[in-house]
PDB file of N, CA and C in Angstrom:
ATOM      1  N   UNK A   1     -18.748  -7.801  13.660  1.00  0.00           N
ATOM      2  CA  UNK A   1     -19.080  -9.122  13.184  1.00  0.00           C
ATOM      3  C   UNK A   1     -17.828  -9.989  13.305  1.00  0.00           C
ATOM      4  N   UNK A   2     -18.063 -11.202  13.304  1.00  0.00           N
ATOM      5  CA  UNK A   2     -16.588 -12.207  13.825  1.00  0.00           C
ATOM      6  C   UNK A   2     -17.260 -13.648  13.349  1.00  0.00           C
ATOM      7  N   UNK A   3     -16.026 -13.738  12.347  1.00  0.00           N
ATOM      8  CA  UNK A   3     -16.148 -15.499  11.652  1.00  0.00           C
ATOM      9  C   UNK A   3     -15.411 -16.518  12.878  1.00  0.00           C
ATOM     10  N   UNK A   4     -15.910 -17.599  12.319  1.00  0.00           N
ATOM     11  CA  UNK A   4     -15.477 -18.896  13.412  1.00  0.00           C
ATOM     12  C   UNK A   4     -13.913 -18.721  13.464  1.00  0.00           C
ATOM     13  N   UNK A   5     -13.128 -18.130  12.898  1.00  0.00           N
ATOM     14  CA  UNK A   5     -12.214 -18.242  13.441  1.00  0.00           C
ATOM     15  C   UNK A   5     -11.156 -16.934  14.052  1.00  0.00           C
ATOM     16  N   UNK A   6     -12.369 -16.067  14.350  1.00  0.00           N
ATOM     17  CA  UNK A   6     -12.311 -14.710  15.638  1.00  0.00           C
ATOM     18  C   UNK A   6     -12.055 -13.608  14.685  1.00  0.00           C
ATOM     19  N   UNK A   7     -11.763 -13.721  13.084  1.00  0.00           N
ATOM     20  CA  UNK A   7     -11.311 -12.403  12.702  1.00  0.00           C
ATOM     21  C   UNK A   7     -13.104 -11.380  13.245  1.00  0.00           C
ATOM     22  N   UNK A   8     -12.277 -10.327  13.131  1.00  0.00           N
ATOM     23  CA  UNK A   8     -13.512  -9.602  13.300  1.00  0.00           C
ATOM     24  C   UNK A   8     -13.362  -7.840  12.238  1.00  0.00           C
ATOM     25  N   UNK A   9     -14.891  -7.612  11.804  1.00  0.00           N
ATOM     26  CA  UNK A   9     -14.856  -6.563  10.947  1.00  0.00           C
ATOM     27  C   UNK A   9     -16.264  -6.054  11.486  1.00  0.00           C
ATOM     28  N   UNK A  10     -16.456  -4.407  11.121  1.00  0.00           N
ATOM     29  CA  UNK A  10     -17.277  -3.853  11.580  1.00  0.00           C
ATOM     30  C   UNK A  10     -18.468  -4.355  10.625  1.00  0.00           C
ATOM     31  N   UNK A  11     -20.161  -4.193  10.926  1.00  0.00           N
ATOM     32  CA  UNK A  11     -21.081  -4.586  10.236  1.00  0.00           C
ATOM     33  C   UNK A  11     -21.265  -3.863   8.567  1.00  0.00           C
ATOM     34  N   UNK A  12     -20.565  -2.537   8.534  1.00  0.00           N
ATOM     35  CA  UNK A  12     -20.770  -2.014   7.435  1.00  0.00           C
ATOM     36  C   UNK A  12     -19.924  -2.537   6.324  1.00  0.00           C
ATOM     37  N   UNK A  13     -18.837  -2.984   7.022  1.00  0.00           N
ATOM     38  CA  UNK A  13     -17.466  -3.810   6.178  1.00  0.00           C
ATOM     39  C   UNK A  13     -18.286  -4.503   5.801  1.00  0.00           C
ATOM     40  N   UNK A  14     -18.844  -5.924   6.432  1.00  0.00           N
ATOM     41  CA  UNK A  14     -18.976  -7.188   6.455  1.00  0.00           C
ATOM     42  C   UNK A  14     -20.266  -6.954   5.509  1.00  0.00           C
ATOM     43  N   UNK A  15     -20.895  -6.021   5.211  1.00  0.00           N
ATOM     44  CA  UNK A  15     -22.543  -6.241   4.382  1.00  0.00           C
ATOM     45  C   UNK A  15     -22.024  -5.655   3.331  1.00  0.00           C
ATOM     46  N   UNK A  16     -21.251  -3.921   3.147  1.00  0.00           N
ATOM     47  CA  UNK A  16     -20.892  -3.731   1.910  1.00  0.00           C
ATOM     48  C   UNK A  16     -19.681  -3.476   1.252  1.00  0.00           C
ATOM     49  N   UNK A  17     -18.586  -4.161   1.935  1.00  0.00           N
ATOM     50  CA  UNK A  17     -17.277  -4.309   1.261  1.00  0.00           C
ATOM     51  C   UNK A  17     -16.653  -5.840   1.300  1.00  0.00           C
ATOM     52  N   UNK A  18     -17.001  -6.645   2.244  1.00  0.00           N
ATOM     53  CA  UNK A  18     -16.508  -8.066   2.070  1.00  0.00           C
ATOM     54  C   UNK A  18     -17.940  -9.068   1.307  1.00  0.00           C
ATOM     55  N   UNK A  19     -19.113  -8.660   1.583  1.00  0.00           N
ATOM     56  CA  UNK A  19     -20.331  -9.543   0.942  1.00  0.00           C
ATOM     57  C   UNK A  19     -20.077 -10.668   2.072  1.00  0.00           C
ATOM     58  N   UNK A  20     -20.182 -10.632   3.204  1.00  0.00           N
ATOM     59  CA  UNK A  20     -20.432 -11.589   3.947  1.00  0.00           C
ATOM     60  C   UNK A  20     -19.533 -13.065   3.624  1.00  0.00           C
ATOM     61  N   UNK A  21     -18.131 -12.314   3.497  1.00  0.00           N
ATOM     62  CA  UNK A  21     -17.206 -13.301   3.072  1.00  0.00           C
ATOM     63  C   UNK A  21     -15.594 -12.905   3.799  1.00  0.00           C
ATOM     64  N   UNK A  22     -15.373 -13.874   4.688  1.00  0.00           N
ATOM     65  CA  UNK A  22     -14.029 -13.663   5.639  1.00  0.00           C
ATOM     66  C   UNK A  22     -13.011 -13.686   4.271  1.00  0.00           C
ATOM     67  N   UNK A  23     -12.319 -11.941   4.393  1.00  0.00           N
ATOM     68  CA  UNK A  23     -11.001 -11.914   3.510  1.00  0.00           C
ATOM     69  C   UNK A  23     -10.023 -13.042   3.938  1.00  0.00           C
ATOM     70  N   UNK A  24     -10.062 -13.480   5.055  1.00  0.00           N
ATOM     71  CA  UNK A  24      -8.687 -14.202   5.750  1.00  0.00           C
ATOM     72  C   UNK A  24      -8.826 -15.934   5.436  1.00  0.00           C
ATOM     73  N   UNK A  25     -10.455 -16.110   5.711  1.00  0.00           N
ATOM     74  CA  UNK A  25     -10.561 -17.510   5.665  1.00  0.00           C
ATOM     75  C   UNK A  25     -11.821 -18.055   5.199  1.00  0.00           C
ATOM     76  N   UNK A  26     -12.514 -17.160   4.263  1.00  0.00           N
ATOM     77  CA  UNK A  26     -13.547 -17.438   3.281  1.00  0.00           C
ATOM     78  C   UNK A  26     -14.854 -17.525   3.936  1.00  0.00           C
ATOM     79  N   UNK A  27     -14.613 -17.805   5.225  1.00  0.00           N
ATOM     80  CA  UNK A  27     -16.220 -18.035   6.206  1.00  0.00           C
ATOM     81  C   UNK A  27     -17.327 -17.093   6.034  1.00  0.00           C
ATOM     82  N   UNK A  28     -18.028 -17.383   6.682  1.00  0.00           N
ATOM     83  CA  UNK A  28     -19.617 -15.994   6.755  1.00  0.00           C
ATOM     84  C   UNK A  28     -18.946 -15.581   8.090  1.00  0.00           C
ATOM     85  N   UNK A  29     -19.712 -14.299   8.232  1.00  0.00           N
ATOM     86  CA  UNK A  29     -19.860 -13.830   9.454  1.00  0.00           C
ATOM     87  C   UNK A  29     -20.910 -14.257  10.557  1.00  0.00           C
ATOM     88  N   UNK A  30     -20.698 -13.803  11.928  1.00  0.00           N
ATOM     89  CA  UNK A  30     -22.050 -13.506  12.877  1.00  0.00           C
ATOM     90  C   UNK A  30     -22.260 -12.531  13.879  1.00  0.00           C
ATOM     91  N   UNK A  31     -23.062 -12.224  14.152  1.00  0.00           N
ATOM     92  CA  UNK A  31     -22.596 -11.147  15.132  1.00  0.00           C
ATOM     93  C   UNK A  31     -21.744 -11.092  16.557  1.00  0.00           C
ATOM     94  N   UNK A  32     -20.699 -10.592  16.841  1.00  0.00           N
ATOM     95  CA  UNK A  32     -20.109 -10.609  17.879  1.00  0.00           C
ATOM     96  C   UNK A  32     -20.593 -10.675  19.557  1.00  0.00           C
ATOM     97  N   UNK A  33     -20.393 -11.650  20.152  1.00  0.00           N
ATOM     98  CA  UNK A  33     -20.759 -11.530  21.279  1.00  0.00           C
ATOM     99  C   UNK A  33     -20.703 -10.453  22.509  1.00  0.00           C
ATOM    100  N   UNK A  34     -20.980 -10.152  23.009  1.00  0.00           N
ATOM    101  CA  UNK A  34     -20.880  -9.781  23.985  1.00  0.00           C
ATOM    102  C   UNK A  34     -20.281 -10.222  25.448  1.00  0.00           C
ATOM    103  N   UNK A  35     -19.192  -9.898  26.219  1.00  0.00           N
ATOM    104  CA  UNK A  35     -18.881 -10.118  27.303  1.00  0.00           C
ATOM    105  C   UNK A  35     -19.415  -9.972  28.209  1.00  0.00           C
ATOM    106  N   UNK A  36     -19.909 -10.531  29.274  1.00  0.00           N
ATOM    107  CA  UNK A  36     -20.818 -10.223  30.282  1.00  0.00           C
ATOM    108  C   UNK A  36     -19.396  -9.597  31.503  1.00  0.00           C
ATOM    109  N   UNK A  37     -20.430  -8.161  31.886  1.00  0.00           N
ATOM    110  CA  UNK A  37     -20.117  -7.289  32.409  1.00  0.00           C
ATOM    111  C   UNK A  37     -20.108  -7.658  33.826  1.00  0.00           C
ATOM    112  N   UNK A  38     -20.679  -8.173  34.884  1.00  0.00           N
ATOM    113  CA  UNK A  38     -20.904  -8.934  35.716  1.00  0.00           C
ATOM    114  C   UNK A  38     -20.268  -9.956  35.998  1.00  0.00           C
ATOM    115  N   UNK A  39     -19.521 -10.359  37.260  1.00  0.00           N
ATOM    116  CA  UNK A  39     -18.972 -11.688  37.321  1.00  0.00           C
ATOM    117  C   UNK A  39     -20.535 -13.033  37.913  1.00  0.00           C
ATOM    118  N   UNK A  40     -21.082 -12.962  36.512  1.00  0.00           N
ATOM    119  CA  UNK A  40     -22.514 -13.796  36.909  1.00  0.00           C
ATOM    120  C   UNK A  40     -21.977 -15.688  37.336  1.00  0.00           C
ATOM    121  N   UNK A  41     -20.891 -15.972  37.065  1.00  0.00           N
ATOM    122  CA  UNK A  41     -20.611 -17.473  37.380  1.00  0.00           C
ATOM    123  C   UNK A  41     -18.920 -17.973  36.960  1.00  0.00           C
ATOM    124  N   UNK A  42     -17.922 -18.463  38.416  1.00  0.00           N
ATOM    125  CA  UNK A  42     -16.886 -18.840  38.261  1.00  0.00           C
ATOM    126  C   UNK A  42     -15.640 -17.648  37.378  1.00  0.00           C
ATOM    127  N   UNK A  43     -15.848 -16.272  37.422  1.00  0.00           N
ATOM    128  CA  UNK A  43     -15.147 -15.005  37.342  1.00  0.00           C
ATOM    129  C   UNK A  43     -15.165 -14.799  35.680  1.00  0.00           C
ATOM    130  N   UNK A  44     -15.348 -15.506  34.756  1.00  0.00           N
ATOM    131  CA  UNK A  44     -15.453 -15.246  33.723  1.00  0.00           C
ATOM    132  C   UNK A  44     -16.800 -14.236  32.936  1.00  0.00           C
ATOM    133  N   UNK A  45     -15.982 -12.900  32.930  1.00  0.00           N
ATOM    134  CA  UNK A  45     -16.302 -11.519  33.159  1.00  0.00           C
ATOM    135  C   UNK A  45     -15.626 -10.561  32.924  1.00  0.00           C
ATOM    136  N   UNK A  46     -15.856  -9.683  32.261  1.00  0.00           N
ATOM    137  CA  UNK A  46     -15.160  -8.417  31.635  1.00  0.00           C
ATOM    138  C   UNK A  46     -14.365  -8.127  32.466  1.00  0.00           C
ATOM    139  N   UNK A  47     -14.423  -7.947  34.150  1.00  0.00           N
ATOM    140  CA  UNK A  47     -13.439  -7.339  34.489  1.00  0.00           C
ATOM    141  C   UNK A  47     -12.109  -8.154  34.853  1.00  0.00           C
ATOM    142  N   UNK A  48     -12.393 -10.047  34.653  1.00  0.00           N
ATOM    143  CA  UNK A  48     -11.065 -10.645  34.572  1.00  0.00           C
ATOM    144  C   UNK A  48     -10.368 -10.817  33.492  1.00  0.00           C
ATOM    145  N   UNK A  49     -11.083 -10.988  32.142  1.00  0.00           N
ATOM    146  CA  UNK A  49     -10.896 -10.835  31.208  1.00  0.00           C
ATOM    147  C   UNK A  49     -11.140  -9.890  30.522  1.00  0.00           C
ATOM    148  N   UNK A  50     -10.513  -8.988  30.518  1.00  0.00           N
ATOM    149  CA  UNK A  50     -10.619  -7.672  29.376  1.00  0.00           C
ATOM    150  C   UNK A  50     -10.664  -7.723  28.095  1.00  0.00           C
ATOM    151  N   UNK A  51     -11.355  -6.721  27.226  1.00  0.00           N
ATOM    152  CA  UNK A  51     -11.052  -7.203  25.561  1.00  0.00           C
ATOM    153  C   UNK A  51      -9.614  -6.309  25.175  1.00  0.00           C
ATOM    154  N   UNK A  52      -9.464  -6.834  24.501  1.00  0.00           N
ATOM    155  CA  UNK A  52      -8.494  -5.991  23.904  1.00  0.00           C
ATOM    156  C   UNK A  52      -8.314  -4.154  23.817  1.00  0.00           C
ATOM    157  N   UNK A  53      -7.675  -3.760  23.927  1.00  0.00           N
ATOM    158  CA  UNK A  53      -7.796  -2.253  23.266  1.00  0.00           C
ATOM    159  C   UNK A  53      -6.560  -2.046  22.190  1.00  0.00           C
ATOM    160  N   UNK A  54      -6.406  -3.151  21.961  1.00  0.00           N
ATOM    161  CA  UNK A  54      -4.813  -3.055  20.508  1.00  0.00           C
ATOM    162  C   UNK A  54      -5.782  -3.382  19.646  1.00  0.00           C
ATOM    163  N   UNK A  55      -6.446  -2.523  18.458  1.00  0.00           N
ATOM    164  CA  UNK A  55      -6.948  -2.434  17.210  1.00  0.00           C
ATOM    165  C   UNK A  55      -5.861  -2.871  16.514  1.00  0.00           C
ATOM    166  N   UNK A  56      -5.896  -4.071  15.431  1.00  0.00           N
ATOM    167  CA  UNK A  56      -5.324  -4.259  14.511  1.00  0.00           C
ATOM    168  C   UNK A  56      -5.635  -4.487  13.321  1.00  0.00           C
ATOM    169  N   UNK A  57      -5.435  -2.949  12.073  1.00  0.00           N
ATOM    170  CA  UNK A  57      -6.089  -2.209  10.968  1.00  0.00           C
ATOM    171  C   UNK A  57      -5.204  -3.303  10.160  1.00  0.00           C
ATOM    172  N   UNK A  58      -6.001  -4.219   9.205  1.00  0.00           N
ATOM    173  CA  UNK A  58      -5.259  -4.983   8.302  1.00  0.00           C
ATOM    174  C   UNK A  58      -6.543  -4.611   6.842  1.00  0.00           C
ATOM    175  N   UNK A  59      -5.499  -3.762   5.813  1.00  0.00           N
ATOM    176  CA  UNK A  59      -6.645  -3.084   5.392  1.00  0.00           C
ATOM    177  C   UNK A  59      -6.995  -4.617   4.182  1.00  0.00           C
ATOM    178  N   UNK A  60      -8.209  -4.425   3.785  1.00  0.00           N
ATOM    179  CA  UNK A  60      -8.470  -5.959   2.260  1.00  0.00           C
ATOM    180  C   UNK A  60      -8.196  -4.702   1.223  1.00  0.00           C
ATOM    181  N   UNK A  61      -7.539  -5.591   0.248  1.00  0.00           N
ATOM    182  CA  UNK A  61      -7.087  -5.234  -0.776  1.00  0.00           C
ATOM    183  C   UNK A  61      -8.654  -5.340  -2.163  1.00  0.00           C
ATOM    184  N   UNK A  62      -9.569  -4.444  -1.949  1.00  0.00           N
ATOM    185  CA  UNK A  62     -10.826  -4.384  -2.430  1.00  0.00           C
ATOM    186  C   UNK A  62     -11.078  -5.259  -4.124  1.00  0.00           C
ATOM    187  N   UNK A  63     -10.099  -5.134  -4.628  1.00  0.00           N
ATOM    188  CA  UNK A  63      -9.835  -5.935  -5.739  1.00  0.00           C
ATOM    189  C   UNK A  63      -9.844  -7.462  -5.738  1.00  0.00           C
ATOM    190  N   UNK A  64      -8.482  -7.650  -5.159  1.00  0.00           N
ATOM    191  CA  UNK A  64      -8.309  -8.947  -4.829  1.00  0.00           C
ATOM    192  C   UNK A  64      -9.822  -9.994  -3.525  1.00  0.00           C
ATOM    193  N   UNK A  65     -10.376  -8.988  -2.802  1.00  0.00           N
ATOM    194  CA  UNK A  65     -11.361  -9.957  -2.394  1.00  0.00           C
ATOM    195  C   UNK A  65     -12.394 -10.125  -2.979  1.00  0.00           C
ATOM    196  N   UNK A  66     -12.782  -9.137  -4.020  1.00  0.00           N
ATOM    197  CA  UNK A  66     -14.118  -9.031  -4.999  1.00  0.00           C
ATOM    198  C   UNK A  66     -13.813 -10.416  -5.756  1.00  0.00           C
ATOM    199  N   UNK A  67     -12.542 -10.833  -6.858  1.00  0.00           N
ATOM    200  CA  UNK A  67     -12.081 -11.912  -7.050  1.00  0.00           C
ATOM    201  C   UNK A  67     -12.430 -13.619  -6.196  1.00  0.00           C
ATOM    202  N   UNK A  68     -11.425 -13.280  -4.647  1.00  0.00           N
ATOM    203  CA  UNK A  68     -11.805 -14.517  -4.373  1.00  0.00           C
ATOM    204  C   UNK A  68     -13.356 -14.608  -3.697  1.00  0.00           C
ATOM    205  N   UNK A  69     -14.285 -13.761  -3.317  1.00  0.00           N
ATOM    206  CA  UNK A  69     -15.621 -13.639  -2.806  1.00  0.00           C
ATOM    207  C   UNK A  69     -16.486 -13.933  -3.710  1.00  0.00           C
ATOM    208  N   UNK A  70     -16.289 -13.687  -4.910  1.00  0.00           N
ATOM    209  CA  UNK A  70     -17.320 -14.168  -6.389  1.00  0.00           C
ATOM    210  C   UNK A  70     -16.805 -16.044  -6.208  1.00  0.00           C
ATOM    211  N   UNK A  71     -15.964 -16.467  -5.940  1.00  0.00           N
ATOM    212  CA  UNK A  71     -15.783 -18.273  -6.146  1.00  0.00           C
ATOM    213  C   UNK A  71     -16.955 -18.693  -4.803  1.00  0.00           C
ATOM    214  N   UNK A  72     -17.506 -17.917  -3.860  1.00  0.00           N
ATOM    215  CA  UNK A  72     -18.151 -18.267  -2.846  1.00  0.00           C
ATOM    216  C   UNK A  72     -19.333 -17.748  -2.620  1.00  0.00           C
ATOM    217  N   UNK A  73     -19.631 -16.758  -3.194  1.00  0.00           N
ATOM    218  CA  UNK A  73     -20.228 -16.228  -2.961  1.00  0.00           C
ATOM    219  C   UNK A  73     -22.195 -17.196  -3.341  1.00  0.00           C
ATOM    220  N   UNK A  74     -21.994 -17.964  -3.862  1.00  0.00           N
ATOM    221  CA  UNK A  74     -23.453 -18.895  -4.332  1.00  0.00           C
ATOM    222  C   UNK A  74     -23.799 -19.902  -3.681  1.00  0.00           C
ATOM    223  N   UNK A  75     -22.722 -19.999  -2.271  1.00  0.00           N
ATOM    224  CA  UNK A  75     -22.539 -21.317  -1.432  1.00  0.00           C
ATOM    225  C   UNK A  75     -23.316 -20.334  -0.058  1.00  0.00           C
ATOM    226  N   UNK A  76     -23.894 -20.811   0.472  1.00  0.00           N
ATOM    227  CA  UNK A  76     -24.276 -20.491   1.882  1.00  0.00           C
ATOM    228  C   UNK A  76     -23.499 -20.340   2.754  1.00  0.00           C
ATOM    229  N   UNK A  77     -22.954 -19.489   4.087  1.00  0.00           N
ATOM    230  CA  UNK A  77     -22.025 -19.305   4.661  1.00  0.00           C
ATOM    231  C   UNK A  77     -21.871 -20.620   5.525  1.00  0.00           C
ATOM    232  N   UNK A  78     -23.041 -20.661   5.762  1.00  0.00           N
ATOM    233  CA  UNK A  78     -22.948 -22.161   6.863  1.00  0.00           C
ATOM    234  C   UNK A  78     -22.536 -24.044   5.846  1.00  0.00           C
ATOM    235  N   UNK A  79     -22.944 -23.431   4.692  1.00  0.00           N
ATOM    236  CA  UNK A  79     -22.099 -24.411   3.877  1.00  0.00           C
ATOM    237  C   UNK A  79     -20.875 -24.749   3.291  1.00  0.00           C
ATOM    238  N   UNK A  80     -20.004 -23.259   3.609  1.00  0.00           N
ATOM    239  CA  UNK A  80     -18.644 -23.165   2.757  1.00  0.00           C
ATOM    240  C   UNK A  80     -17.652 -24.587   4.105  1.00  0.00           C
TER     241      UNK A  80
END
């Protein structure tokens, strides 16, 4: 899953440890796109652009986001 501003967390994070609330920047989530595998138009395509393979584990401090996720949590994601 990946908020508007690219963080990204796996779906089990994002439903039962963040509550559909970006630790980094308060947003909702959505589901992550997909790269098209195929160079279908002008090379923009998995194989010119690769994704990453540097995982970067930034663990949430389960306390502290339960805290700031309850101030948001009654607002709609598309409304915060």
């Amino acid at each position: 899953m990946i908020c508007s501003f690219e963080c990204s967390f796996c779906t089990d994070c994002v439903s039962t440890l963040l509550g559909n609330v970006c630790p980094n920047c308060g947003g909702g989530f959505a589901p992550r796109p997909v790269r098209p595998a195929r160079n279908w138009k002008g090379g923009a395509y998995l194989g010119n652009y690769a994704a990453s393979t540097q995982v970067k584990h930034r663990p949430v401090d389960v306390q502290a986001h339960a805290a700031f996720a309850a101030t948001l949590l009654s607002i709609a994601p598309q409304d915060r």
